[in-house]
Protein backbone atom coordinates (compact mmCIF):
# COMPACT_ATOMS: atom_id res chain seq x y z
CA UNK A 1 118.42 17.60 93.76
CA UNK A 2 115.97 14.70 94.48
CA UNK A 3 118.72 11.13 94.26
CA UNK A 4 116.03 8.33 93.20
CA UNK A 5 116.64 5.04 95.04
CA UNK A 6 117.35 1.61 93.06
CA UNK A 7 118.52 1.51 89.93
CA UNK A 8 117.23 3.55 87.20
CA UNK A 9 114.77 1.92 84.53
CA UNK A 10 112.76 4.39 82.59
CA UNK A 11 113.74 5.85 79.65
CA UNK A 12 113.05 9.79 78.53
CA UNK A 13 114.30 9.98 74.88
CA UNK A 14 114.11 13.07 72.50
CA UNK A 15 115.76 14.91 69.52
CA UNK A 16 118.46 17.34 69.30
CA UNK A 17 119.98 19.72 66.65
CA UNK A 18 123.40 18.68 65.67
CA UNK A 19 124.57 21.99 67.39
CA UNK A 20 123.16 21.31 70.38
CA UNK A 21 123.89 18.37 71.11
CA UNK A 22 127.85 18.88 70.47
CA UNK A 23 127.20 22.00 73.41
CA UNK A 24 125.70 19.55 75.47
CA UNK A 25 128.62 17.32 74.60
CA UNK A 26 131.35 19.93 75.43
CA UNK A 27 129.78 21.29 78.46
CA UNK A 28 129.82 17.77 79.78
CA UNK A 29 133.57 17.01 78.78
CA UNK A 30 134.50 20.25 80.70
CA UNK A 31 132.68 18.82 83.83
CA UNK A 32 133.92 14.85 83.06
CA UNK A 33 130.88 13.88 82.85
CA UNK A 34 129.24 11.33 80.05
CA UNK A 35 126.59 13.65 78.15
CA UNK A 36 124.17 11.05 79.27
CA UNK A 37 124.67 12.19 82.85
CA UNK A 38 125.31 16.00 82.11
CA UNK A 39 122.06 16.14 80.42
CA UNK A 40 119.66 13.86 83.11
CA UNK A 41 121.11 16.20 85.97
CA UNK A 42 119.86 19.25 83.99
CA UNK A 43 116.29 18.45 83.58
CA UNK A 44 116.49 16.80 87.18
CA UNK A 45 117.47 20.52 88.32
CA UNK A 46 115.24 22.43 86.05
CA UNK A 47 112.23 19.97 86.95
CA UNK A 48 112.56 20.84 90.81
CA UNK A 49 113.22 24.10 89.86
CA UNK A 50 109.95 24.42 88.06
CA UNK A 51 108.27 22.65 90.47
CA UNK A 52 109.23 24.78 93.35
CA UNK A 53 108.62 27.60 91.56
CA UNK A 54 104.96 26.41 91.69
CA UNK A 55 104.84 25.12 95.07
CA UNK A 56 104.71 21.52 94.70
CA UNK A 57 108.40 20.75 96.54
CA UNK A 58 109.07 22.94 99.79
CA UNK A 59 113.09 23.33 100.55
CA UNK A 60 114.09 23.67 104.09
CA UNK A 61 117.59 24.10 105.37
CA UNK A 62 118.19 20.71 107.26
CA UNK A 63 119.02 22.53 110.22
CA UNK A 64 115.68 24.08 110.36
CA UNK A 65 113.68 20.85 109.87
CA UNK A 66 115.53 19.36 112.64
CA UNK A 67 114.96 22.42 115.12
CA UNK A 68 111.57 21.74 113.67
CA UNK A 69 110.90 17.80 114.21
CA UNK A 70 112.90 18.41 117.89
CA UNK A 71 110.32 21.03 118.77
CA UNK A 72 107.74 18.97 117.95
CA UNK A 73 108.80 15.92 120.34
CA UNK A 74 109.41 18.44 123.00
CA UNK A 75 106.25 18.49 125.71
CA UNK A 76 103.76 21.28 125.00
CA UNK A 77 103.94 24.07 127.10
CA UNK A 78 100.93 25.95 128.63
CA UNK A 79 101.02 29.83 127.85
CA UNK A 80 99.36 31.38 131.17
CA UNK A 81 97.62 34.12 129.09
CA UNK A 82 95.92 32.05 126.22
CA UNK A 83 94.95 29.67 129.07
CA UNK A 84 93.06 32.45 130.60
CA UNK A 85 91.65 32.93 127.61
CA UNK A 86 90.24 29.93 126.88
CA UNK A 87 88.94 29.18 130.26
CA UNK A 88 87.16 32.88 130.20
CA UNK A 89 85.90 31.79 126.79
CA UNK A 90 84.60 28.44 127.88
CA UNK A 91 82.85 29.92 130.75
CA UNK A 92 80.76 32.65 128.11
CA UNK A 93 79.85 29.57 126.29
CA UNK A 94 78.55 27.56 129.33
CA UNK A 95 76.45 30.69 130.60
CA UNK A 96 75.47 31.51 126.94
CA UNK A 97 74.17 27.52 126.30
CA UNK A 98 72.09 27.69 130.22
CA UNK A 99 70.96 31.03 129.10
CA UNK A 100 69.37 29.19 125.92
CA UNK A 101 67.96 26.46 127.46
């Protein structure tokens, strides 16, 4: 769950059955937490859920986005096969391009 940072200032407000809201109430009490809070934390949830479910948010364990950003800061390295490669390819295009003119 996303925390927002600052204090927060807008305001979501809807309707409820009667019967809802006392569930809402209840489940809150059992968790001592104010409604208020119960009920922002579930639509907090079910928004990233939804929106991971669509692929707007991409989770990554932290440990894997800091392998990540390390491997990224590390020097590249030169594989000796794909280096071959593109040397053997640059040559083709050199003798295709004199070839042409």
């Amino acid at each position: 769950m996303s925390t927002a940072v600052g204090s927060a200032s807008a305001r979501f407000e809807f309707r409820l059955r009667p019967d809802v809201k006392s569930r809402i109430e209840l489940a809150a009490q059992l968790l001592h937490e104010s409604a208020s809070d119960f009920a922002r934390s579930a639509v907090e949830q079910r928004a990233e859920e939804v929106l991971r479910r669509h692929g707007l948010i991409t989770v990554v364990p932290t440990e894997y986005f800091d392998r990540l950003l390390a491997a990224l800061d590390e020097p590249p390295t030169i594989d000796p096969v794909l280096h071959r490669a593109a040397q053997r390819h640059r040559t083709m295009t050199e003798q295709q391009q004199l070839q042409v003119r």
